[in-house]
N, C-alpha and C. Protein backbone atom coordinates (compact mmCIF):
# COMPACT_ATOMS: atom_id res chain seq x y z
N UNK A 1 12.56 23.76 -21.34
CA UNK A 1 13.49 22.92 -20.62
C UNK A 1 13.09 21.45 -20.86
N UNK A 2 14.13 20.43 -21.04
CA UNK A 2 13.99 18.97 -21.88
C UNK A 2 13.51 18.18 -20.21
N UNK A 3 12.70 17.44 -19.98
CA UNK A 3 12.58 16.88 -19.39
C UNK A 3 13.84 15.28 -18.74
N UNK A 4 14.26 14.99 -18.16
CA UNK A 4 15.39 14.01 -17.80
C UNK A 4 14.72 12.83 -17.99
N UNK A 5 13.77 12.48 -17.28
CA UNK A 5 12.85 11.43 -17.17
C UNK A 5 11.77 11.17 -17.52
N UNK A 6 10.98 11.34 -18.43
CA UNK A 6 9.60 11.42 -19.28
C UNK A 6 8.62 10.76 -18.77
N UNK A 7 9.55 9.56 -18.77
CA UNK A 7 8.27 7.84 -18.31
C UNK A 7 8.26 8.40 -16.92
N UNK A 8 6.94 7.82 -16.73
CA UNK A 8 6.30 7.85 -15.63
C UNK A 8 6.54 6.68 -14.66
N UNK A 9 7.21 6.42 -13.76
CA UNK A 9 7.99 5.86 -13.00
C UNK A 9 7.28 5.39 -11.49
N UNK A 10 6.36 3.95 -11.01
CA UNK A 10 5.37 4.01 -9.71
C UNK A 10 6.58 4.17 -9.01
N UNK A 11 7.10 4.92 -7.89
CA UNK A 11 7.78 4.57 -6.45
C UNK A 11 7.48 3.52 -6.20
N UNK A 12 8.63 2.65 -5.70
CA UNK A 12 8.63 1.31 -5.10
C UNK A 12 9.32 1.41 -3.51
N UNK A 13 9.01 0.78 -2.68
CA UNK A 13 9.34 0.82 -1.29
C UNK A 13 9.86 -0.26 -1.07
N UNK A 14 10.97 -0.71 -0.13
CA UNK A 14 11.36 -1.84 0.62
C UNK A 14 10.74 -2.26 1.72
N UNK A 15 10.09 -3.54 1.52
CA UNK A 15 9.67 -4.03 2.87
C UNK A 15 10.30 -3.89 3.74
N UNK A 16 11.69 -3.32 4.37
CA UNK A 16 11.63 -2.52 5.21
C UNK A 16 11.12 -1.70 6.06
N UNK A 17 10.89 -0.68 4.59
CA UNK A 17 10.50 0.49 4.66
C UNK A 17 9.13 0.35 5.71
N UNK A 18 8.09 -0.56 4.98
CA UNK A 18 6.70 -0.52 4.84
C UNK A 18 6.83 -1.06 6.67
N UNK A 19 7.48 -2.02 7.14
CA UNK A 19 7.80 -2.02 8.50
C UNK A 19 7.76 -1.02 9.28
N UNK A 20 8.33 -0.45 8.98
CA UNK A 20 9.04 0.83 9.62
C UNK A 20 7.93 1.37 9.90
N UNK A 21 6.98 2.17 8.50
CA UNK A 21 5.82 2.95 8.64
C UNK A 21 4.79 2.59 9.32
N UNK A 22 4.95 1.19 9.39
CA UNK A 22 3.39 0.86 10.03
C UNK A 22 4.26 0.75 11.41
N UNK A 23 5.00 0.71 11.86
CA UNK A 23 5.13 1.07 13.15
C UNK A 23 5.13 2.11 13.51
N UNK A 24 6.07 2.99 13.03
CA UNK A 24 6.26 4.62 12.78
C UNK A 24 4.76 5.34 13.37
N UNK A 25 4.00 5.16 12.33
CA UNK A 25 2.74 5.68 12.15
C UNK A 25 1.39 4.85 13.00
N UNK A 26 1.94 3.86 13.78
CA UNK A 26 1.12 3.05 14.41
C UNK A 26 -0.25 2.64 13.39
N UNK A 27 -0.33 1.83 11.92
CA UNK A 27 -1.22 1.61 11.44
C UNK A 27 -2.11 0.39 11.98
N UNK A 28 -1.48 -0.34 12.54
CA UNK A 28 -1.76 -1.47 12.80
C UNK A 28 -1.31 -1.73 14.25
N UNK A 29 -2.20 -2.18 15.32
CA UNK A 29 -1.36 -2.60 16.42
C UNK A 29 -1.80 -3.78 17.04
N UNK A 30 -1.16 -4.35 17.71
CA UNK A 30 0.68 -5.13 17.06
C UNK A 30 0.76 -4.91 15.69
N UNK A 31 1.96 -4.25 15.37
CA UNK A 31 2.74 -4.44 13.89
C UNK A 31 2.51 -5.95 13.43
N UNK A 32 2.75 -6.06 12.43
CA UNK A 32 2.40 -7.19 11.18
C UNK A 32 3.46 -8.00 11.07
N UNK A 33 3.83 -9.35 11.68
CA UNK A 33 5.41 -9.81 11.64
C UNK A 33 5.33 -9.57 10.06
N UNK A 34 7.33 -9.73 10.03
CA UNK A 34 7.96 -9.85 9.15
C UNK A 34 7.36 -11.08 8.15
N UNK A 35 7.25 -12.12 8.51
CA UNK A 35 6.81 -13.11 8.01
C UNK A 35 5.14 -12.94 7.16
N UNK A 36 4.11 -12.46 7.94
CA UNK A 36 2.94 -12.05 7.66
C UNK A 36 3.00 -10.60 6.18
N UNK A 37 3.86 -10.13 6.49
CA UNK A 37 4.49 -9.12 5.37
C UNK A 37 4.83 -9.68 4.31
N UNK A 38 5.68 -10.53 4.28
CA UNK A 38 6.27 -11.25 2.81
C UNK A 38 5.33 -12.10 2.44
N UNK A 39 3.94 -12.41 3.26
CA UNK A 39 3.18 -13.25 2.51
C UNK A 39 2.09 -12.56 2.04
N UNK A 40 2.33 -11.34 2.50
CA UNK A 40 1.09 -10.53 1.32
C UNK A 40 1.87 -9.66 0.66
N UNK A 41 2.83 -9.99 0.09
CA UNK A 41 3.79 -10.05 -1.04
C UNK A 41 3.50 -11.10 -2.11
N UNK A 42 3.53 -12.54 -1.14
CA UNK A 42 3.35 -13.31 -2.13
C UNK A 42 1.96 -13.88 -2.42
N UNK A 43 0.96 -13.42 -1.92
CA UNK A 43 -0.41 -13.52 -2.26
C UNK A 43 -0.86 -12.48 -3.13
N UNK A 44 -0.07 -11.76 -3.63
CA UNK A 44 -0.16 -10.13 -4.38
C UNK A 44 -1.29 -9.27 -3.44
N UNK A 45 -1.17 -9.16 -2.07
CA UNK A 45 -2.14 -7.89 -1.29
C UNK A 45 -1.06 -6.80 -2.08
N UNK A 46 0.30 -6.98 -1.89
CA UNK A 46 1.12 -5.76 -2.10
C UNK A 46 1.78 -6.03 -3.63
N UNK A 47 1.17 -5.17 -4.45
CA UNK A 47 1.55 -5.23 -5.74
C UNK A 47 3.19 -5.16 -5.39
N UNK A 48 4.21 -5.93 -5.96
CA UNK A 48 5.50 -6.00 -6.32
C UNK A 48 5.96 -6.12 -7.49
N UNK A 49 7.54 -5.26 -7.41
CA UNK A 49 8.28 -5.09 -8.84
C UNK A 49 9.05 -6.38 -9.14
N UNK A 50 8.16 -6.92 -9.87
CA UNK A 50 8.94 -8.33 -10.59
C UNK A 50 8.02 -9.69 -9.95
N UNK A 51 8.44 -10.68 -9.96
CA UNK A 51 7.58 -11.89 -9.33
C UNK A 51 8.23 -12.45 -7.98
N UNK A 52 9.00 -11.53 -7.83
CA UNK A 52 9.39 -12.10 -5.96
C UNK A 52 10.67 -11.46 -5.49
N UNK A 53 11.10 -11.57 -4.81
CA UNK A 53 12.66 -10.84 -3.67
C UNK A 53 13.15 -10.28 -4.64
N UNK A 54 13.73 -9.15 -5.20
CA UNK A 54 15.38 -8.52 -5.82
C UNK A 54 16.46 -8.84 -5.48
N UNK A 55 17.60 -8.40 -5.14
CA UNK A 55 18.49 -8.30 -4.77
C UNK A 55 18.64 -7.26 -3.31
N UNK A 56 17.68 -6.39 -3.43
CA UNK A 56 17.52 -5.43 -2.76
C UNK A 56 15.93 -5.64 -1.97
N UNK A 57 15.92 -6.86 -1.48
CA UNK A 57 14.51 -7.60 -1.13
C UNK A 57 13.68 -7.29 -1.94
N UNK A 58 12.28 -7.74 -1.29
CA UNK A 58 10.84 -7.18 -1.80
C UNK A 58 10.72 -6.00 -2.46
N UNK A 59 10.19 -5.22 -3.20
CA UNK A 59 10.31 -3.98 -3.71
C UNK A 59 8.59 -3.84 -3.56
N UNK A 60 7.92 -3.19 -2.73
CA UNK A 60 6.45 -3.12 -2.98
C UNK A 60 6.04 -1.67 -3.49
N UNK A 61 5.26 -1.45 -4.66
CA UNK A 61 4.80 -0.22 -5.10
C UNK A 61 4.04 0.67 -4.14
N UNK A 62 4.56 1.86 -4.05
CA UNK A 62 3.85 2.49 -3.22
C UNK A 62 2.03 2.78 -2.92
N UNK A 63 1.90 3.40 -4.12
CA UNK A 63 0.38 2.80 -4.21
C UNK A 63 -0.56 1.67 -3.89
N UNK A 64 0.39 0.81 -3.84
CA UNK A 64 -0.21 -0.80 -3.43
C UNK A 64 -0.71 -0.46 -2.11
N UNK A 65 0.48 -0.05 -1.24
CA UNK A 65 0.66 0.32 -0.04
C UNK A 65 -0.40 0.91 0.43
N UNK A 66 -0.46 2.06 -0.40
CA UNK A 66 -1.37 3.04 0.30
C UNK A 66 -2.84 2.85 0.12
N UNK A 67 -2.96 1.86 -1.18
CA UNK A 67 -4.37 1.41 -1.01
C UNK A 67 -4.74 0.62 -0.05
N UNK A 68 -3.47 -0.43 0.54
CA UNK A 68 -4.08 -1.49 1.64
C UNK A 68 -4.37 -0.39 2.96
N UNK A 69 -3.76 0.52 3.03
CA UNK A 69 -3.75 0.91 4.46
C UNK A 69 -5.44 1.86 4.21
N UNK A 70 -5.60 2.73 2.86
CA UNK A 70 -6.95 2.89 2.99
C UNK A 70 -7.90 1.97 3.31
N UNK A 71 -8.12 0.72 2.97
CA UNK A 71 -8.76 -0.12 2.95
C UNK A 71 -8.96 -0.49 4.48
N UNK A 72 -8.45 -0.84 5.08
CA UNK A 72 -8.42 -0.47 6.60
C UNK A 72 -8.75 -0.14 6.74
N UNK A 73 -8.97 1.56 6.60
CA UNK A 73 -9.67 2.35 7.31
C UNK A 73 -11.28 2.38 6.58
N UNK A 74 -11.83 1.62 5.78
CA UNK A 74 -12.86 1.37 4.68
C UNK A 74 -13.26 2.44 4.00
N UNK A 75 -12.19 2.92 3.39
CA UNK A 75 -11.96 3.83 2.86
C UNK A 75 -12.05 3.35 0.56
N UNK A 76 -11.83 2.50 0.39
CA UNK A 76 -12.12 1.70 -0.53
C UNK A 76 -13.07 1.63 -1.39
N UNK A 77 -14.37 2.12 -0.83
CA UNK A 77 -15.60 2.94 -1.61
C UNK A 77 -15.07 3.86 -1.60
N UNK A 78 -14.33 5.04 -1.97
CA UNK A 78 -14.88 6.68 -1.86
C UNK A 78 -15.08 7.20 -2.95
N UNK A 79 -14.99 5.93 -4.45
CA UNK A 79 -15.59 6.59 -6.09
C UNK A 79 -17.17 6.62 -5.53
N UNK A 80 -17.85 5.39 -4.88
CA UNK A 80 -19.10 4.75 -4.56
C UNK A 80 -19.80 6.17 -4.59
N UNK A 81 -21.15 5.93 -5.14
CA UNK A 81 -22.23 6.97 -4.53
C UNK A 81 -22.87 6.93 -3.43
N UNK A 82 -22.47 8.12 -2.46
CA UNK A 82 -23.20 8.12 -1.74
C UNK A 82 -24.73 8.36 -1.15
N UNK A 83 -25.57 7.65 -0.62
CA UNK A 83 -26.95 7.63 -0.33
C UNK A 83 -27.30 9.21 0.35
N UNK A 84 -28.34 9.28 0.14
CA UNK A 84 -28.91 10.41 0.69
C UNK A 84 -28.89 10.04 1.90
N UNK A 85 -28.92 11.31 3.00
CA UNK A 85 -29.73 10.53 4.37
C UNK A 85 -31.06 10.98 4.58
N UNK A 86 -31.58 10.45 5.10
CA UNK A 86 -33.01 10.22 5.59
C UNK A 86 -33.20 11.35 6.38
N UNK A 87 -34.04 12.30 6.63
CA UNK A 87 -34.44 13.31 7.42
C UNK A 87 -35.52 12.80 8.13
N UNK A 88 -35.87 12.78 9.29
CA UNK A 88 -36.83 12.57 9.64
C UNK A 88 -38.03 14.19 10.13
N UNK A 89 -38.76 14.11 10.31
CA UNK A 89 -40.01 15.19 10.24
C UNK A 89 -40.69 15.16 11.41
């Protein structure tokens, strides 16, 4: 069976969207104004499709996303090696 779509394609989200979830999902509390959002758009925290707004606003890659919200949780090491722990005797 021929495949439709070959290329490998990141999901992109609408800052909307990303609103929504972090309220939705309570990632953050207080939610993140609107304003504070589009500027880690434009500081690149949130990787975006193209160099600023679409037509269809912000477009932020999903992955972007999901790395900031790991990061939060300091989750950001987890290639890192981890240390032994210490036993004590």
């Amino acid at each position: 069976m021929k495949q439709v779509l070959e290329k490998q394609v990141r999901t992109k989200i609408r800052l909307a969207e990303i609103d929504r979830l972090i309220r939705r999902h309570r990632i953050i509390i207080p939610p993140l104004s609107r304003a504070t959002l589009l500027r880690m758009c434009e500081d690149g925290t949130f990787e975006t499709a193209g160099g600023g707004p679409t037509n269809l606003g912000w477009l932020v890659y999903e992955d972007s996303f999901v790395r900031w919200v790991d990061e939060l949780d300091g989750s950001q090491n987890k290639n890192a090696p981890v240390e032994p722990r210490r036993t004590s005797r």
